[in-house]
C-alpha atoms as a PDB file:
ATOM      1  CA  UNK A   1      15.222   4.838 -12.406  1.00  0.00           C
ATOM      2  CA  UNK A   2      18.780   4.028 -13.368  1.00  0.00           C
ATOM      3  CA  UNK A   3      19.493   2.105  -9.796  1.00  0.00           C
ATOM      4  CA  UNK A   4      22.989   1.545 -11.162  1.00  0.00           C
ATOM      5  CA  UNK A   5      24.087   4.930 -12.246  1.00  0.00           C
ATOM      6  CA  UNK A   6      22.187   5.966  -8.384  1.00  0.00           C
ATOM      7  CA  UNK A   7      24.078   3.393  -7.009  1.00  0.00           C
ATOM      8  CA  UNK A   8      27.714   4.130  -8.531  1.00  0.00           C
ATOM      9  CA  UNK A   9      27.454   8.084  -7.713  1.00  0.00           C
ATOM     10  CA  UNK A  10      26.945   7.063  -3.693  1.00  0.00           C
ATOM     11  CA  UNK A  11      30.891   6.070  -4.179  1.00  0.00           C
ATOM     12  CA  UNK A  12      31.917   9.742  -4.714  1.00  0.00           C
ATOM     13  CA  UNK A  13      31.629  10.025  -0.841  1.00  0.00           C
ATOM     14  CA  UNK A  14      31.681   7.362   2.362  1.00  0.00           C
ATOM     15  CA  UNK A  15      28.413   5.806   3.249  1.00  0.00           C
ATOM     16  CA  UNK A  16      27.174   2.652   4.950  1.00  0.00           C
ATOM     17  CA  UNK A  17      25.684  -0.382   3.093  1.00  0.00           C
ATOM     18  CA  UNK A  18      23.892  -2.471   5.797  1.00  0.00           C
ATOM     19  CA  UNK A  19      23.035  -6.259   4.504  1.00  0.00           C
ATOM     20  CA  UNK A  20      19.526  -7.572   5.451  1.00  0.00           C
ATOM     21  CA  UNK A  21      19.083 -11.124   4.828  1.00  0.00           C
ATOM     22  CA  UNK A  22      15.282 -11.538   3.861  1.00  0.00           C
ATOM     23  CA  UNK A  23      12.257  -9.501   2.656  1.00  0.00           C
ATOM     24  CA  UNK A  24      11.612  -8.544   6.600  1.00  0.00           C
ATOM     25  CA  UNK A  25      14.815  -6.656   7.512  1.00  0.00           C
ATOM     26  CA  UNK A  26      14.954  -4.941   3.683  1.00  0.00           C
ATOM     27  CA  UNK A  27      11.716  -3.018   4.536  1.00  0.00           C
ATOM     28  CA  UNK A  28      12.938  -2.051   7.794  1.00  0.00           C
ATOM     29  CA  UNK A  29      16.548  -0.962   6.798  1.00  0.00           C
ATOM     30  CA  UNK A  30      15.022   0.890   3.789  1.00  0.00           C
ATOM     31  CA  UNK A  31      12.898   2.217   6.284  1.00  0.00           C
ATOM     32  CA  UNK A  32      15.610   4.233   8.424  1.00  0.00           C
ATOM     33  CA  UNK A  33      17.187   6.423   5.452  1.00  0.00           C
ATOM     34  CA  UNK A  34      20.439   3.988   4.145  1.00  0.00           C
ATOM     35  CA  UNK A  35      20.846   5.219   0.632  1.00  0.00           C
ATOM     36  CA  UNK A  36      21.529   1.761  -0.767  1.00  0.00           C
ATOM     37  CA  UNK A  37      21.346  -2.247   0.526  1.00  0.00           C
ATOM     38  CA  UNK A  38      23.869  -5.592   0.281  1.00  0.00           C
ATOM     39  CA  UNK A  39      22.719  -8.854   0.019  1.00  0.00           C
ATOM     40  CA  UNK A  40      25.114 -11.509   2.909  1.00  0.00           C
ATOM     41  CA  UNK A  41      25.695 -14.428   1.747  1.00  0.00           C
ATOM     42  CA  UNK A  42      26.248 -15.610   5.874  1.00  0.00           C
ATOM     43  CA  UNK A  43      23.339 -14.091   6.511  1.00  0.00           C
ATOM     44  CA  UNK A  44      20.819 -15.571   4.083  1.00  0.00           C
ATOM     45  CA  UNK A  45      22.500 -18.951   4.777  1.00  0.00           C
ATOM     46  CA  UNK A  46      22.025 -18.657   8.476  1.00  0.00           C
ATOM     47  CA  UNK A  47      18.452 -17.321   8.438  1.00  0.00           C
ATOM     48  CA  UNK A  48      17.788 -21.156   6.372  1.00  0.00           C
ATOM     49  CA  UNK A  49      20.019 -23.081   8.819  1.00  0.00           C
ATOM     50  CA  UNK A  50      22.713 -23.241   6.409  1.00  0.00           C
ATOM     51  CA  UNK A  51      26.254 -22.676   6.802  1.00  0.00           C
ATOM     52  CA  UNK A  52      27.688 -20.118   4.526  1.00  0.00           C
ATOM     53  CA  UNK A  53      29.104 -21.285   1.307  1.00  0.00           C
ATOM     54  CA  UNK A  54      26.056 -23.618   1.225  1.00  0.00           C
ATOM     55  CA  UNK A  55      23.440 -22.001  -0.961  1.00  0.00           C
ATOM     56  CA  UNK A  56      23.315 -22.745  -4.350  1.00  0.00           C
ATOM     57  CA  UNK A  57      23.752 -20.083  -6.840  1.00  0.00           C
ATOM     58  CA  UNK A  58      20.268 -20.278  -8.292  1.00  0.00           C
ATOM     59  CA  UNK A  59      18.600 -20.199  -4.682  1.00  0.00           C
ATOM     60  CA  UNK A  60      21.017 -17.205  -4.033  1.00  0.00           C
ATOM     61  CA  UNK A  61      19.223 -15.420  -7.036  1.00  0.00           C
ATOM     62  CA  UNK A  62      16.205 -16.134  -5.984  1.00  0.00           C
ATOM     63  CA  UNK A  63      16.835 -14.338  -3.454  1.00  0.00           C
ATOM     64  CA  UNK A  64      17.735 -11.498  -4.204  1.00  0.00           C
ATOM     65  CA  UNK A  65      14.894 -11.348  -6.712  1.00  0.00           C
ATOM     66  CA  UNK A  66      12.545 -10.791  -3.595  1.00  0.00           C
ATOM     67  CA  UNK A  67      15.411  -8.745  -1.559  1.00  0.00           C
ATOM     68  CA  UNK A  68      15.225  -6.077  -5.008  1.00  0.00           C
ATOM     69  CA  UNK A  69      11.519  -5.934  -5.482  1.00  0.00           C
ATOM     70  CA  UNK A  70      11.197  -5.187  -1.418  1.00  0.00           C
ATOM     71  CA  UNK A  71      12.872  -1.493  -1.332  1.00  0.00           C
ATOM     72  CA  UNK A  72      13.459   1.223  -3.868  1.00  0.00           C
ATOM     73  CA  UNK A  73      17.311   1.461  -2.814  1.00  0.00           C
ATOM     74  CA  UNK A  74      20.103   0.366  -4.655  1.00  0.00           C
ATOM     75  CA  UNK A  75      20.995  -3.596  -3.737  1.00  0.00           C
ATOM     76  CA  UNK A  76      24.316  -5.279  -4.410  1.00  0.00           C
ATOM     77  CA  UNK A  77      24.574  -8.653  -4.099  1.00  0.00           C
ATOM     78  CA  UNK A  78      27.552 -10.733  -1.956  1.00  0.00           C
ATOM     79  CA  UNK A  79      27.330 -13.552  -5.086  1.00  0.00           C
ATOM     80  CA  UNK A  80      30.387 -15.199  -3.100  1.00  0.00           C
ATOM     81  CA  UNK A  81      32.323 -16.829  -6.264  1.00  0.00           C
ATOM     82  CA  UNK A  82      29.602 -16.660  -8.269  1.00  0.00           C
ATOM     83  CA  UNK A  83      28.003 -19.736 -10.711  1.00  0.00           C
ATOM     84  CA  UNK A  84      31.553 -21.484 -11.229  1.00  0.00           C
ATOM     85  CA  UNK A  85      34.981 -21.284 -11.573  1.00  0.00           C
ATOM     86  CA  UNK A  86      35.493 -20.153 -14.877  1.00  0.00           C
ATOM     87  CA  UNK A  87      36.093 -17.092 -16.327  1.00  0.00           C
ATOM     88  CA  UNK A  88      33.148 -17.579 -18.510  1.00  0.00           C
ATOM     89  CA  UNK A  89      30.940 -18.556 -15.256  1.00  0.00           C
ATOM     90  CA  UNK A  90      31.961 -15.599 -13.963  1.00  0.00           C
ATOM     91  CA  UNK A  91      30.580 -13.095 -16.628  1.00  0.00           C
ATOM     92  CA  UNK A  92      27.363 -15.586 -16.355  1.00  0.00           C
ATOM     93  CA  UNK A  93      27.288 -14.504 -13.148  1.00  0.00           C
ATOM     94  CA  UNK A  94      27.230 -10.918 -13.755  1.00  0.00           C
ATOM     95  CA  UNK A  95      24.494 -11.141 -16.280  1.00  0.00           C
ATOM     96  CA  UNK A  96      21.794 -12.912 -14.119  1.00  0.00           C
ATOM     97  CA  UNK A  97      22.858 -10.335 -10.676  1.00  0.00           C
ATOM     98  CA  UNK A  98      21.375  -7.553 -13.494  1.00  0.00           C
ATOM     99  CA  UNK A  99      18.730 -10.000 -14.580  1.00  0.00           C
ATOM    100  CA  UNK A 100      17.319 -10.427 -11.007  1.00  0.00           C
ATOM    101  CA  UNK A 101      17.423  -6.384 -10.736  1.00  0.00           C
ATOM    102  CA  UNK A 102      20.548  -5.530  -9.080  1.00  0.00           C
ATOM    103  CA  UNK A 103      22.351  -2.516  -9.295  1.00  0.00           C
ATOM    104  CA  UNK A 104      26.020  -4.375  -8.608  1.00  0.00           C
ATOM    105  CA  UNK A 105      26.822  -7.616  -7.234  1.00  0.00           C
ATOM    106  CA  UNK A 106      31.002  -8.860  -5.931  1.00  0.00           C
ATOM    107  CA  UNK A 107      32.603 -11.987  -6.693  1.00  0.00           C
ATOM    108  CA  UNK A 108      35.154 -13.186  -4.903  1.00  0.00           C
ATOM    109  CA  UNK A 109      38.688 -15.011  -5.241  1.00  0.00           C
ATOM    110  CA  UNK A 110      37.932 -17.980  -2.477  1.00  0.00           C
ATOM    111  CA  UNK A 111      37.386 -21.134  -4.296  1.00  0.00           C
ATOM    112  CA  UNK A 112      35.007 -22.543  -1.766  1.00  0.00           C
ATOM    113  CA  UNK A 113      37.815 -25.848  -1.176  1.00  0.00           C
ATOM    114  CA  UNK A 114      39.002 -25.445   2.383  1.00  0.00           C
ATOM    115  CA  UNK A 115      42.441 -27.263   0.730  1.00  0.00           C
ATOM    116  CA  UNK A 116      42.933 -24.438  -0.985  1.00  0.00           C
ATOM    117  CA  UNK A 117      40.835 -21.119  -0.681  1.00  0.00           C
ATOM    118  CA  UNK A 118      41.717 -18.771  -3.087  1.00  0.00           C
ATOM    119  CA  UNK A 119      42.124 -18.889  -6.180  1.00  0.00           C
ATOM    120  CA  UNK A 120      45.783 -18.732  -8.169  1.00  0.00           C
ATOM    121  CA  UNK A 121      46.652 -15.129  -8.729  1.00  0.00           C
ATOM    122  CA  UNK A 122      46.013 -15.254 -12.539  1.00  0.00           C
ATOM    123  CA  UNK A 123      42.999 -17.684 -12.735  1.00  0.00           C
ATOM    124  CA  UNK A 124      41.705 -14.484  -9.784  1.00  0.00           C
ATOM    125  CA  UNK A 125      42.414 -12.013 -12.480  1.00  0.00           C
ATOM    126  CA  UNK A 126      40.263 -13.868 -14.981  1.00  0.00           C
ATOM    127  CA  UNK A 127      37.645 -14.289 -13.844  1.00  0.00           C
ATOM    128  CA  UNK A 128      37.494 -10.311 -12.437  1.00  0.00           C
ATOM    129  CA  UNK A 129      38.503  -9.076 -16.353  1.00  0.00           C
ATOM    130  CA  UNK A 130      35.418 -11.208 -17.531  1.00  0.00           C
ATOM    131  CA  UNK A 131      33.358  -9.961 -15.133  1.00  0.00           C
ATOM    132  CA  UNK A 132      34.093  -6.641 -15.985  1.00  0.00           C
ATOM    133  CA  UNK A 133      33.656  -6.917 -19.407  1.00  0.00           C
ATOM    134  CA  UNK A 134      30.484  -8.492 -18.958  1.00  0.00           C
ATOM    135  CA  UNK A 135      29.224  -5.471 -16.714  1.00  0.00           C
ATOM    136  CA  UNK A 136      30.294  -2.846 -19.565  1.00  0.00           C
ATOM    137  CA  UNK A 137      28.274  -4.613 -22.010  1.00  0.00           C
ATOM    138  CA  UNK A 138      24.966  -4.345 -20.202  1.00  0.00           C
ATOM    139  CA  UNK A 139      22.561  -1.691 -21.147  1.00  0.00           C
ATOM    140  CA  UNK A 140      22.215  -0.183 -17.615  1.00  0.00           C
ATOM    141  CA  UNK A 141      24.995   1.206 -15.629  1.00  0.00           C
ATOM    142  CA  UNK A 142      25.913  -1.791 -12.845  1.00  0.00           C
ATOM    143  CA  UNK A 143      28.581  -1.236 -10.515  1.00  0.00           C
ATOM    144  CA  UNK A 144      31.001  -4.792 -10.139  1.00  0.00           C
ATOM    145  CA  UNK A 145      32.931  -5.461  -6.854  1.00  0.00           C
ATOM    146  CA  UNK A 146      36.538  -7.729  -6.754  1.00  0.00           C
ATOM    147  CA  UNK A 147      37.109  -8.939  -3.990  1.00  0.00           C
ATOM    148  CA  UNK A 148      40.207 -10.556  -2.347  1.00  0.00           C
ATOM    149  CA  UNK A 149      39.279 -12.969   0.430  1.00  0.00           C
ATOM    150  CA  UNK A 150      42.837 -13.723   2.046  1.00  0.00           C
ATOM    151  CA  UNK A 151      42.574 -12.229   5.556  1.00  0.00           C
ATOM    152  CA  UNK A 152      39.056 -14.619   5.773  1.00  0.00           C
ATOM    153  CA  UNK A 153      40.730 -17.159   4.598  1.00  0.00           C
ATOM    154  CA  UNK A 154      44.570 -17.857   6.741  1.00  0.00           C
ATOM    155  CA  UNK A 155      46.009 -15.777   4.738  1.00  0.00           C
ATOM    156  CA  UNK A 156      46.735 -12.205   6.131  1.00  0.00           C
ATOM    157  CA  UNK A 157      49.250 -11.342   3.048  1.00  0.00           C
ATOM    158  CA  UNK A 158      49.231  -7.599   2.990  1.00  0.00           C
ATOM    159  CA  UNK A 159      51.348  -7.418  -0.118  1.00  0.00           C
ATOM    160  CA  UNK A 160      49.659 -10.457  -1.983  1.00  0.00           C
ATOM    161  CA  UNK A 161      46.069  -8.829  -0.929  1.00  0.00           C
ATOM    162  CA  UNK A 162      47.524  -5.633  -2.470  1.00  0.00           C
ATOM    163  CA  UNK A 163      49.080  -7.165  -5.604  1.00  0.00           C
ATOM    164  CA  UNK A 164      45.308  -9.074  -6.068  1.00  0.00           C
ATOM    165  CA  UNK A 165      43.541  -5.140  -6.253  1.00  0.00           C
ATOM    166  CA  UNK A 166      45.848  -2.939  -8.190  1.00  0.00           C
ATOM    167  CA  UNK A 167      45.351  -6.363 -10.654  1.00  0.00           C
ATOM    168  CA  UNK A 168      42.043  -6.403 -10.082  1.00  0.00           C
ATOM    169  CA  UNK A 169      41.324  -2.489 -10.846  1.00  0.00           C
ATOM    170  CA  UNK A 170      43.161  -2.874 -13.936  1.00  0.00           C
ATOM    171  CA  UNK A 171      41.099  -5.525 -15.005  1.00  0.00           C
ATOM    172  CA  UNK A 172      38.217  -3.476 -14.929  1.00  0.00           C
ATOM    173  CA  UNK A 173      36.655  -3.970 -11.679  1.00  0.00           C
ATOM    174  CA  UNK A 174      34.430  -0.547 -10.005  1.00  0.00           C
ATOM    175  CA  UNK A 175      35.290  -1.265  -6.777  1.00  0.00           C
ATOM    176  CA  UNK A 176      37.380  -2.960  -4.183  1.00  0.00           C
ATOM    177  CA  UNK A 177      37.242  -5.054  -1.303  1.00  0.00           C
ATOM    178  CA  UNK A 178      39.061  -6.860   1.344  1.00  0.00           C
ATOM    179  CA  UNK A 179      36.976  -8.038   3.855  1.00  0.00           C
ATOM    180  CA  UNK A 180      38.805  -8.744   7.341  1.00  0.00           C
ATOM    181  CA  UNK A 181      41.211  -5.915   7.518  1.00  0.00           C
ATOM    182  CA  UNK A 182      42.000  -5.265  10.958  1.00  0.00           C
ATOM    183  CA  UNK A 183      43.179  -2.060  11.283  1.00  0.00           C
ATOM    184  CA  UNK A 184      42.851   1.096  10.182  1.00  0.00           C
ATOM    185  CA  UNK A 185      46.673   1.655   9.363  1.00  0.00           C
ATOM    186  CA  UNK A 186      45.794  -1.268   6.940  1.00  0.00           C
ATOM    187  CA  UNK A 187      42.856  -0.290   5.701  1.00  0.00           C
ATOM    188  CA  UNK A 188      44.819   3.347   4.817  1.00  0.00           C
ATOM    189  CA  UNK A 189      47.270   1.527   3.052  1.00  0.00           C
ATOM    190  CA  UNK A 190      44.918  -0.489   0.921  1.00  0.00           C
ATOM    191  CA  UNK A 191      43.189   2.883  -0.131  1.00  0.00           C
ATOM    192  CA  UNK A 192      46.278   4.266  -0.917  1.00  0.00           C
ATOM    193  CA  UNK A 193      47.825   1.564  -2.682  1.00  0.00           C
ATOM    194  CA  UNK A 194      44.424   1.619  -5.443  1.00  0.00           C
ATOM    195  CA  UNK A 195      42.380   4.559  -7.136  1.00  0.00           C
ATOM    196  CA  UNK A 196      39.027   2.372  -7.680  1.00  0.00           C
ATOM    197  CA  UNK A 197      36.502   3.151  -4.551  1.00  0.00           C
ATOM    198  CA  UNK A 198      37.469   0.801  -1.585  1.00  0.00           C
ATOM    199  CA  UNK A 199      34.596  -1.315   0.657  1.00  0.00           C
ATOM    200  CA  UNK A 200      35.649  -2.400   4.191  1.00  0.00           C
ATOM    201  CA  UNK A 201      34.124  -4.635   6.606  1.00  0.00           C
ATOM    202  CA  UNK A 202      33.097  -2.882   9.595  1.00  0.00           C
ATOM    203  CA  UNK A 203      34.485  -3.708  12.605  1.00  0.00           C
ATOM    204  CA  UNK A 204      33.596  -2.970  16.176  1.00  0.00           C
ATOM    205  CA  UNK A 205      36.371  -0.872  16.853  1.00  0.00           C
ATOM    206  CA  UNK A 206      36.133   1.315  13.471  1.00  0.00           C
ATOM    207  CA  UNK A 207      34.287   4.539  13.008  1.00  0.00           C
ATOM    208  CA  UNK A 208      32.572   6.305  10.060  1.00  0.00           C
ATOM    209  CA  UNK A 209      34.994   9.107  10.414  1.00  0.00           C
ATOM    210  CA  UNK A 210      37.900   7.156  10.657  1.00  0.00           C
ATOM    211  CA  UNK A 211      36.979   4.834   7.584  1.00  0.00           C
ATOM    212  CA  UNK A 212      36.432   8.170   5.983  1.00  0.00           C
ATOM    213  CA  UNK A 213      39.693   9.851   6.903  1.00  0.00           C
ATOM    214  CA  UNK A 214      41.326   6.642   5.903  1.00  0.00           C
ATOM    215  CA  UNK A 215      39.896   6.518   2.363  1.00  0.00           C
ATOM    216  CA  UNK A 216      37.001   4.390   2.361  1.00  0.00           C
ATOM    217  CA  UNK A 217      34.398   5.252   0.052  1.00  0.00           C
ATOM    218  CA  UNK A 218      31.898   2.052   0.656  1.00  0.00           C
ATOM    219  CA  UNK A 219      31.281   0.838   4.449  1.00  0.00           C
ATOM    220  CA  UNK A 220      29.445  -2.790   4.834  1.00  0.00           C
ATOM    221  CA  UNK A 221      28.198  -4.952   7.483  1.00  0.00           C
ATOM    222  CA  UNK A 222      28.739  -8.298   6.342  1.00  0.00           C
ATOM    223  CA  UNK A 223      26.437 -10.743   8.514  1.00  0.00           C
ATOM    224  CA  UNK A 224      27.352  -8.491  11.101  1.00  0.00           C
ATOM    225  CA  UNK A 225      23.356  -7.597  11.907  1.00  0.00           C
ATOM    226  CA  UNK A 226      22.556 -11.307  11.340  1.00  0.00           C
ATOM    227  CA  UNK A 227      25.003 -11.966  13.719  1.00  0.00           C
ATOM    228  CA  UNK A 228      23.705  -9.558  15.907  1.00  0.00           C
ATOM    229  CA  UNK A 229      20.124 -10.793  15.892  1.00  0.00           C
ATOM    230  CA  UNK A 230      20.993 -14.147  16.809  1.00  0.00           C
ATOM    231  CA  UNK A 231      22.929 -13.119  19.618  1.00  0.00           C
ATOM    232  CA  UNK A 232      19.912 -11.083  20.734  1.00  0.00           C
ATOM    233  CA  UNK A 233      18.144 -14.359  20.425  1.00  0.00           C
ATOM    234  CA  UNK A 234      20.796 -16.106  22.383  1.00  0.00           C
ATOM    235  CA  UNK A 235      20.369 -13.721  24.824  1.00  0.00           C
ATOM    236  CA  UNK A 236      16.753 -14.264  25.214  1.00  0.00           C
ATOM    237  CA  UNK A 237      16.578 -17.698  25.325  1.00  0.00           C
ATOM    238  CA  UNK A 238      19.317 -17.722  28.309  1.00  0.00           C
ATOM    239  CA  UNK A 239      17.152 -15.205  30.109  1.00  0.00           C
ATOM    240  CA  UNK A 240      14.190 -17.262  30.423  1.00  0.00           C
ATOM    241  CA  UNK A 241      16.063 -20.546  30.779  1.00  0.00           C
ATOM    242  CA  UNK A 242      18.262 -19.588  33.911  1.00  0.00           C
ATOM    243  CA  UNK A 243      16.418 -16.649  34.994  1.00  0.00           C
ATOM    244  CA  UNK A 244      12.691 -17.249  34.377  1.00  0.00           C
ATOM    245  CA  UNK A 245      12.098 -13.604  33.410  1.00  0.00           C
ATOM    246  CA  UNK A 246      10.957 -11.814  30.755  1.00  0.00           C
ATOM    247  CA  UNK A 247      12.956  -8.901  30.994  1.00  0.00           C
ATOM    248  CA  UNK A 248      14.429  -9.116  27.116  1.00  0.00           C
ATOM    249  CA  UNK A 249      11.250  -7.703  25.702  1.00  0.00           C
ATOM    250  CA  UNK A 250      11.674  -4.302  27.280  1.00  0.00           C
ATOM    251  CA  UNK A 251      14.142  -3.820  24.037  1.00  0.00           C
ATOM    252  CA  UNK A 252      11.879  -5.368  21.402  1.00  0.00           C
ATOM    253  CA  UNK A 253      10.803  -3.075  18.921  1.00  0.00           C
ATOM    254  CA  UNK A 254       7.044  -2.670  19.425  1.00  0.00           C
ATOM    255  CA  UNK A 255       4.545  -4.703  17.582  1.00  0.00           C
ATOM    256  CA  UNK A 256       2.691  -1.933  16.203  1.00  0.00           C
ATOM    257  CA  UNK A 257       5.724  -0.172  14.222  1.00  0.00           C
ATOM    258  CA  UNK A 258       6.483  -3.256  12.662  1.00  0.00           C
ATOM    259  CA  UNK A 259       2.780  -4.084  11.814  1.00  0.00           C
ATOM    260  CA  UNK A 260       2.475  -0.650  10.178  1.00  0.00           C
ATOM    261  CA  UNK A 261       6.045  -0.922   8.560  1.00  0.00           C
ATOM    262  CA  UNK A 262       4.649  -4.157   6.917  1.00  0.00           C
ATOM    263  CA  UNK A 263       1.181  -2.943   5.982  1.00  0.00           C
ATOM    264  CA  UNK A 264       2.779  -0.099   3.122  1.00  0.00           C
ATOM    265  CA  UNK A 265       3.155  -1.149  -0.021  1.00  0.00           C
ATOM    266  CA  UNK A 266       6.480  -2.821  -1.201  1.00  0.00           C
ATOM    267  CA  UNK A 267       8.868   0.077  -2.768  1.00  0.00           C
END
């Protein structure tokens, strides 16, 4: 199975990515009929007490080593800025994301030094052309993501953020990404402004359709379901604390369906 070439055709239309952050949550995500899976960064790091930013490259591997051998979907990996700075790091990068059975992974142009966040526009470029190149050379289809961080990062430049894609699509990249758009107005603009497929962060107050309508072909989560989780847990905890009631588990999913989920063989 050619998880890649799978992976890339999804793009011809808009679907959802959803990112589970351990073994757990990739069974039951494969479960409900997604047609392909993203690592979070966020989300791995929070489920080890970690901030993000804070796992190490070869831990991040790791893991997604057992996130790939848990479901038969596609998985692309959030790989952050990947094993260094370089340009050379960055096609290193590309070659152990295919190595730990990925069918795409993204780097991204934040430099991980809160002094200053992203990367100069042509060290950016770089490191997405040798990326690139490194993805063409591999003997399976694998689908590479650029991605310019400035709306995470202070840095709401609509024109820079453009500038950074159309670059970044000529450098070779498959697909495009600007996580923390805020609009959809924006988000149409991005689209319209690049011919690679575009990924968007979903937000609360987006919509398939509209994401659609706007251009999107690729729709991700982010640590949005981590995020999610915990607050369930927060929720929980304050229940029993203040209240003294139970009531929470009314909402849990039964013990049963997840015992049976977990008692099928791995994909």
């Amino acid at each position: 199975m050619n998880k890649g070439k799978i992976f890339r055709d999804l793009h011809a239309s808009t679907f959802v990515m959803p990112n589970p952050w351990d073994v757990g949550t990739t069974k039951l995500l494969t479960s409900f009929g997604f047609k392909a899976l993203a690592t979070t960064s966020a989300g791995f790091a929070f489920s080890r007490g970690l901030p993000d930013g804070a796992v190490t490259f070869e831990t991040m591997i790791h893991h997604c080593r057992d996130v790939t051998a848990a479901t038969n979907l596609p998985v692309s990996a959030d790989l952050e800025r990947g094993k260094g700075d370089s340009a050379t790091s960055a096609a290193e990068t590309i070659f152990a994301a295919e190595a730990a059975g990925l069918a795409g992974c993204s780097i991204e142009d934040h430099t991980g030094d809160p002094d200053k966040p992203i990367y100069d526009f042509s060290h950016a470029v770089e490191r997405v052309a040798a990326a690139a190149e490194a993805a063409r050379a591999l003997k399976r289809d694998f689908v590479f993501t650029a991605r310019a961080e400035n709306f995470l990062w202070g840095k709401p430049d609509i024109d820079d953020t453009i500038k950074r894609l159309q670059a970044f699509e000529k450098a070779g990249a498959d697909v495009l990404y600007a996580p923390g758009l805020g609009d959809i107005e924006t988000v149409r603009t991005v689209c319209s402004a690049v011919t690679r497929p575009v990924n968007v962060l979903a937000r609360p107050d987006f919509t398939i359709a509209d994401l659609a309508q706007a251009g999107v072909k690729r729709i991700s989560l982010g640590s949005g379901l981590t995020n999610f989780a915990f607050g369930m847990l927060e929720t929980a905890a304050r229940e029993i604390l203040q209240d003294g009631s139970f009531g929470f588990a009314r909402a849990a999913m039964p013990f049963g369906k997840l015992q049976a989920l977990f008692s099928k063989p791995d994909a």
